[in-house]
Protein backbone atom coordinates (compact mmCIF):
# COMPACT_ATOMS: atom_id res chain seq x y z
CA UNK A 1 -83.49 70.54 121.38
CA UNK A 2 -84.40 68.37 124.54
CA UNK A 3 -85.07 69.79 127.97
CA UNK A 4 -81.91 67.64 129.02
CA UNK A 5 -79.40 69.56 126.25
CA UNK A 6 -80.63 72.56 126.71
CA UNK A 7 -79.60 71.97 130.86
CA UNK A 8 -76.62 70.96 129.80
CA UNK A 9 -75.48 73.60 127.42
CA UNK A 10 -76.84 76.32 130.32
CA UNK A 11 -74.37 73.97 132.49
CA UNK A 12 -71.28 74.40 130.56
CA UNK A 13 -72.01 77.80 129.26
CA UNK A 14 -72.02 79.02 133.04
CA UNK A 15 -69.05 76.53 133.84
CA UNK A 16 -67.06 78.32 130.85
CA UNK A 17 -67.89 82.01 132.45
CA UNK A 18 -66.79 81.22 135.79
CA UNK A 19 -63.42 79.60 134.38
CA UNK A 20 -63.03 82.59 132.16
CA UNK A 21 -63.97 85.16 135.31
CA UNK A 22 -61.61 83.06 137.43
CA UNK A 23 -59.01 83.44 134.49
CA UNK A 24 -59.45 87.28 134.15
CA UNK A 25 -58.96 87.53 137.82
CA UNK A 26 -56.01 85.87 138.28
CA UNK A 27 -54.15 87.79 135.02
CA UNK A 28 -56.11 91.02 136.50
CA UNK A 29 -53.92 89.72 139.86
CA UNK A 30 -50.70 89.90 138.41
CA UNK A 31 -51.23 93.43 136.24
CA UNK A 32 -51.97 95.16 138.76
CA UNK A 33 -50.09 93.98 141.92
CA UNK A 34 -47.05 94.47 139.09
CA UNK A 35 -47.90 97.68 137.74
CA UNK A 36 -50.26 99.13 140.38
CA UNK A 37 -53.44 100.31 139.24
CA UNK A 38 -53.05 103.64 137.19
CA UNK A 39 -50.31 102.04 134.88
CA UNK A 40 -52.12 98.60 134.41
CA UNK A 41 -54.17 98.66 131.32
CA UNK A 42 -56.86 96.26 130.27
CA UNK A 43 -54.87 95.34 127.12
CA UNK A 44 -52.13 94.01 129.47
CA UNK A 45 -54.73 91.61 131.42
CA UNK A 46 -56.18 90.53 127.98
CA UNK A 47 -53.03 89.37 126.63
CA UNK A 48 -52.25 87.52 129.37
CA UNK A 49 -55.62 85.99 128.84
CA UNK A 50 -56.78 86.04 125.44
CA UNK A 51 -60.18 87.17 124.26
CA UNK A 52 -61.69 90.87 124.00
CA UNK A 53 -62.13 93.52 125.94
CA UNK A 54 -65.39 92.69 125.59
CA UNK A 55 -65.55 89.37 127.86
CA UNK A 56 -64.25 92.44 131.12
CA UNK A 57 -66.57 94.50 130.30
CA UNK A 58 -69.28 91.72 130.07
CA UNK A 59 -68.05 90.34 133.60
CA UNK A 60 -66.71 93.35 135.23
CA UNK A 61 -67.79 96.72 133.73
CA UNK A 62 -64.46 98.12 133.51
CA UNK A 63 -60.67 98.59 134.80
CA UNK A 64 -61.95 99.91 138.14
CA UNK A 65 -64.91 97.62 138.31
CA UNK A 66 -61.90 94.75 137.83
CA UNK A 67 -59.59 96.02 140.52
CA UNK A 68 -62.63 95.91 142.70
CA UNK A 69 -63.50 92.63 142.40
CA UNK A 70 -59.84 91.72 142.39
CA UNK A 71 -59.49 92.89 145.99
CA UNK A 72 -62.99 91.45 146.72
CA UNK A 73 -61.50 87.79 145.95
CA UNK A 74 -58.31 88.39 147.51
CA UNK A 75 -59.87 88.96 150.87
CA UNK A 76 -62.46 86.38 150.27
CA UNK A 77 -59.82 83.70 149.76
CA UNK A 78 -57.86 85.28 152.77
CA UNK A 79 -61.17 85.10 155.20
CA UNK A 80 -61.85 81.72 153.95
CA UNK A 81 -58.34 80.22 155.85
CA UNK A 82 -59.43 81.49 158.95
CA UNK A 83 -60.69 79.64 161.76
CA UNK A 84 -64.75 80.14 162.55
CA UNK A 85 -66.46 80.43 165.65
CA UNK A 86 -68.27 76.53 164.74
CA UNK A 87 -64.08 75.27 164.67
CA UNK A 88 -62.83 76.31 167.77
CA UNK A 89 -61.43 74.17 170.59
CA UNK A 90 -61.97 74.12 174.19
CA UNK A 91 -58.15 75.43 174.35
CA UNK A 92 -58.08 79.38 173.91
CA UNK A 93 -54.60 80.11 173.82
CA UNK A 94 -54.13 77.24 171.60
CA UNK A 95 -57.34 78.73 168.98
CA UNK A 96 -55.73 82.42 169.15
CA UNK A 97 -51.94 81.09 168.23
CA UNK A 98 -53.80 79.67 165.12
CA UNK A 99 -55.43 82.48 164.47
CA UNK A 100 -52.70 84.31 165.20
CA UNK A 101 -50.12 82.44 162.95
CA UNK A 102 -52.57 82.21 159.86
CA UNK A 103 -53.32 85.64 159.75
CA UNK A 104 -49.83 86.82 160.30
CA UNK A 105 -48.64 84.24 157.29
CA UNK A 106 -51.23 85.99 155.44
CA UNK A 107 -50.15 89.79 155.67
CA UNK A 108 -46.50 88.80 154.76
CA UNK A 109 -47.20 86.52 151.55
CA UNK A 110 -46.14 88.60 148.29
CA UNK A 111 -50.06 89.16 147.05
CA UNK A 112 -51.05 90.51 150.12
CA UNK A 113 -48.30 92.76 150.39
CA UNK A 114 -48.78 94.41 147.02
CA UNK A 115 -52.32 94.32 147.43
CA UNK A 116 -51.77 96.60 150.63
CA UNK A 117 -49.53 99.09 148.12
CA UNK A 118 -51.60 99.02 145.55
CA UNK A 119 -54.75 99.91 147.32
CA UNK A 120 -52.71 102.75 149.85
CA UNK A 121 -51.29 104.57 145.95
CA UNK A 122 -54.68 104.21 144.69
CA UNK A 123 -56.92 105.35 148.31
CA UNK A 124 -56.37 109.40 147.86
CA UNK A 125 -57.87 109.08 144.05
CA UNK A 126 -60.48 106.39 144.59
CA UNK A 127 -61.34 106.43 148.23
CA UNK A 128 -63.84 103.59 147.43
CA UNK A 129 -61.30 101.34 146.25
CA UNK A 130 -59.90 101.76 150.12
CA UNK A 131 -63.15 101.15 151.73
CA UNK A 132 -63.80 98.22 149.63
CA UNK A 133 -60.34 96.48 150.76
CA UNK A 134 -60.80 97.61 154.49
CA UNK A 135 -64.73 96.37 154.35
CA UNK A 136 -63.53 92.96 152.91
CA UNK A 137 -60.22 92.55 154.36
CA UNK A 138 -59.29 93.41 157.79
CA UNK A 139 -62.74 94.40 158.50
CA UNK A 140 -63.87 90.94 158.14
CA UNK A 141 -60.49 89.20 159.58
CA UNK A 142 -61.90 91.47 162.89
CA UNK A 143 -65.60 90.16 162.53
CA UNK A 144 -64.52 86.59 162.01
CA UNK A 145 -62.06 87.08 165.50
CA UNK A 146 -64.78 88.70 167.43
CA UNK A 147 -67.14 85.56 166.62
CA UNK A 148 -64.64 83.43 167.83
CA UNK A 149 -63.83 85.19 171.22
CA UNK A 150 -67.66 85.61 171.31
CA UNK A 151 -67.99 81.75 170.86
CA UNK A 152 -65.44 81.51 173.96
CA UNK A 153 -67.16 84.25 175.81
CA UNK A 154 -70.32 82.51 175.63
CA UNK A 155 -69.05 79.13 176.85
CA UNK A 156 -67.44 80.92 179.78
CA UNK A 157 -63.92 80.19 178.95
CA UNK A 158 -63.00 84.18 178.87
CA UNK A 159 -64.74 87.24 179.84
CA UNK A 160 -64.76 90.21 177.20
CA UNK A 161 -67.20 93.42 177.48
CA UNK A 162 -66.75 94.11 173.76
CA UNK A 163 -65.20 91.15 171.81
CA UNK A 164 -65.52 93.50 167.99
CA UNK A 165 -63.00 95.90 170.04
CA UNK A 166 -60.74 92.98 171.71
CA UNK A 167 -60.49 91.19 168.45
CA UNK A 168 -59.21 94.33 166.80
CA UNK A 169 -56.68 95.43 169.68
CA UNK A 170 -55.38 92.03 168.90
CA UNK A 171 -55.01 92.14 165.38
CA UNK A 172 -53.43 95.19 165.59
CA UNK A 173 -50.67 93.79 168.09
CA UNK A 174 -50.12 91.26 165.14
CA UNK A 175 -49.08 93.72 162.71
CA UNK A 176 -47.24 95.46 164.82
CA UNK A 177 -44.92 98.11 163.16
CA UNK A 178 -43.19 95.48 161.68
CA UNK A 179 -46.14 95.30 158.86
CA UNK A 180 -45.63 98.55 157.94
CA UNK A 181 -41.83 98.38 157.52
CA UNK A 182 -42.53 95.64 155.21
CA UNK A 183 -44.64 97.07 153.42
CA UNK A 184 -42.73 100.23 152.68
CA UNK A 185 -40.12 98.24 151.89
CA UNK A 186 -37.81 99.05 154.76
CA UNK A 187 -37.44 95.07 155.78
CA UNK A 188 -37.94 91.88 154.46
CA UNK A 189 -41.19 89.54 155.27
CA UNK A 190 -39.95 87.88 159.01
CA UNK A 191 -38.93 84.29 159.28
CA UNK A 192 -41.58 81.61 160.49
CA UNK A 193 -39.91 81.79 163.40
CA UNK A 194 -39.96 85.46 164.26
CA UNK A 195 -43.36 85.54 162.93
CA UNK A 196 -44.33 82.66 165.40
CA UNK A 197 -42.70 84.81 168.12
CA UNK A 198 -44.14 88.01 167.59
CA UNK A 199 -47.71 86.18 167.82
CA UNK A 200 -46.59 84.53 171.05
CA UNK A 201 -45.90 87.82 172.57
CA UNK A 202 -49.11 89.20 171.25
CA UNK A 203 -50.68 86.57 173.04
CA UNK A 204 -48.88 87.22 176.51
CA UNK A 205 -49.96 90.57 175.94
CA UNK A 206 -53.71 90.05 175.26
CA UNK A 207 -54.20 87.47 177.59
CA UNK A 208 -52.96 89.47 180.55
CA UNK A 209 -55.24 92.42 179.07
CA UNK A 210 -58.63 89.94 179.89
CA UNK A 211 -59.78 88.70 182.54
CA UNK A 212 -59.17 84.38 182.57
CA UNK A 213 -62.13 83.00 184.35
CA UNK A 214 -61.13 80.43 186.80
CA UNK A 215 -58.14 81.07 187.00
């Protein structure tokens, strides 16, 4: 075999793992956001995939080892439709209402909501599980904030003493009680509209909590 087929066989070879990791994931996705974790089953994921047992265990390890790296991506592909400190605009208020609006979009879609409940009935049994969604999740939602305000900070726009704590006062205003309602299932997700309103008051709220410069 040539040096040039045996590249392109390693090619494909990894191109037909990452499809069939990408596939397990997304069936993984649906099992257990459905069933939560302690009633999905690996069988249930396979079927909805094909293949063996063999090809999670080969990627993943195991059932936990899969719900792992099922919240992993989930908060990767959350993080990733965030603005980053290198995007931002001269306007603040106009950078935080994005922000703002994506992230509250985010905690009311469907997946993120029964990620949340799946995690919380899983955290008293597997307290890793927990840390790994907090880590990944709203951990890094708060990191990727705090770069931005730092960003604005630095340029002089804003003046913050500790932009990790600011960013996290305001993500909290975002979720808000309403969040939690949600996801106990005392209320339905809010409109776009009352979603764009509750970030506009979180907004009022934070910006009269900083100090403006210049203004």
């Amino acid at each position: 075999m040539s040096e040039i087929a045996r590249k392109s066989g390693g090619r494909r070879q990894r191109r037909d793992s990452e499809e069939l990791r990408a596939a397990l994931l997304a069936a993984a996705s649906e099992v257990f956001l459905e069933e939560g974790f302690q009633s999905a089953s690996i069988e249930a994921v396979i079927e909805k995939v094909g293949g063996s047992k063999r090809a999670i265990y080969s990627h993943f390890g195991g059932k936990k080892e899969l719900f792992l790296a099922l919240v992993t991506d989930a908060s990767s592909k959350i993080i990733d439709s965030l603005p980053r400190s290198d995007e931002v605009s001269g306007d603040f208020g106009w950078t935080l209402k994005t922000f703002g609006m994506e992230v509250s979009r985010v905690l009311m879609m469907p997946t993120t909501l029964a990620l949340y409940r799946a995690v919380i009935a899983e955290s008293a049994r597997q307290p890793d599980v927990a840390e790994t969604f907090f880590l990944n999740g709203p951990g890094r939602v708060a990191k990727r904030l705090a770069e931005v305000l730092n960003q604005f900070e630095a340029s002089g726009v804003i003046s913050i003493a500790d932009c990790q704590r600011a960013a996290e006062r305001f993500l909290g205003m975002l979720r808000d009680d309403v969040h939690l309602r949600v996801v106990l299932g005392l209320q339905p997700p809010p409109s776009e509209n009352e979603l764009e309103q509750s970030v506009d008051q979180a907004i009022e709220i934070f910006l009269r909590g900083i100090e403006t410069r210049g203004s």
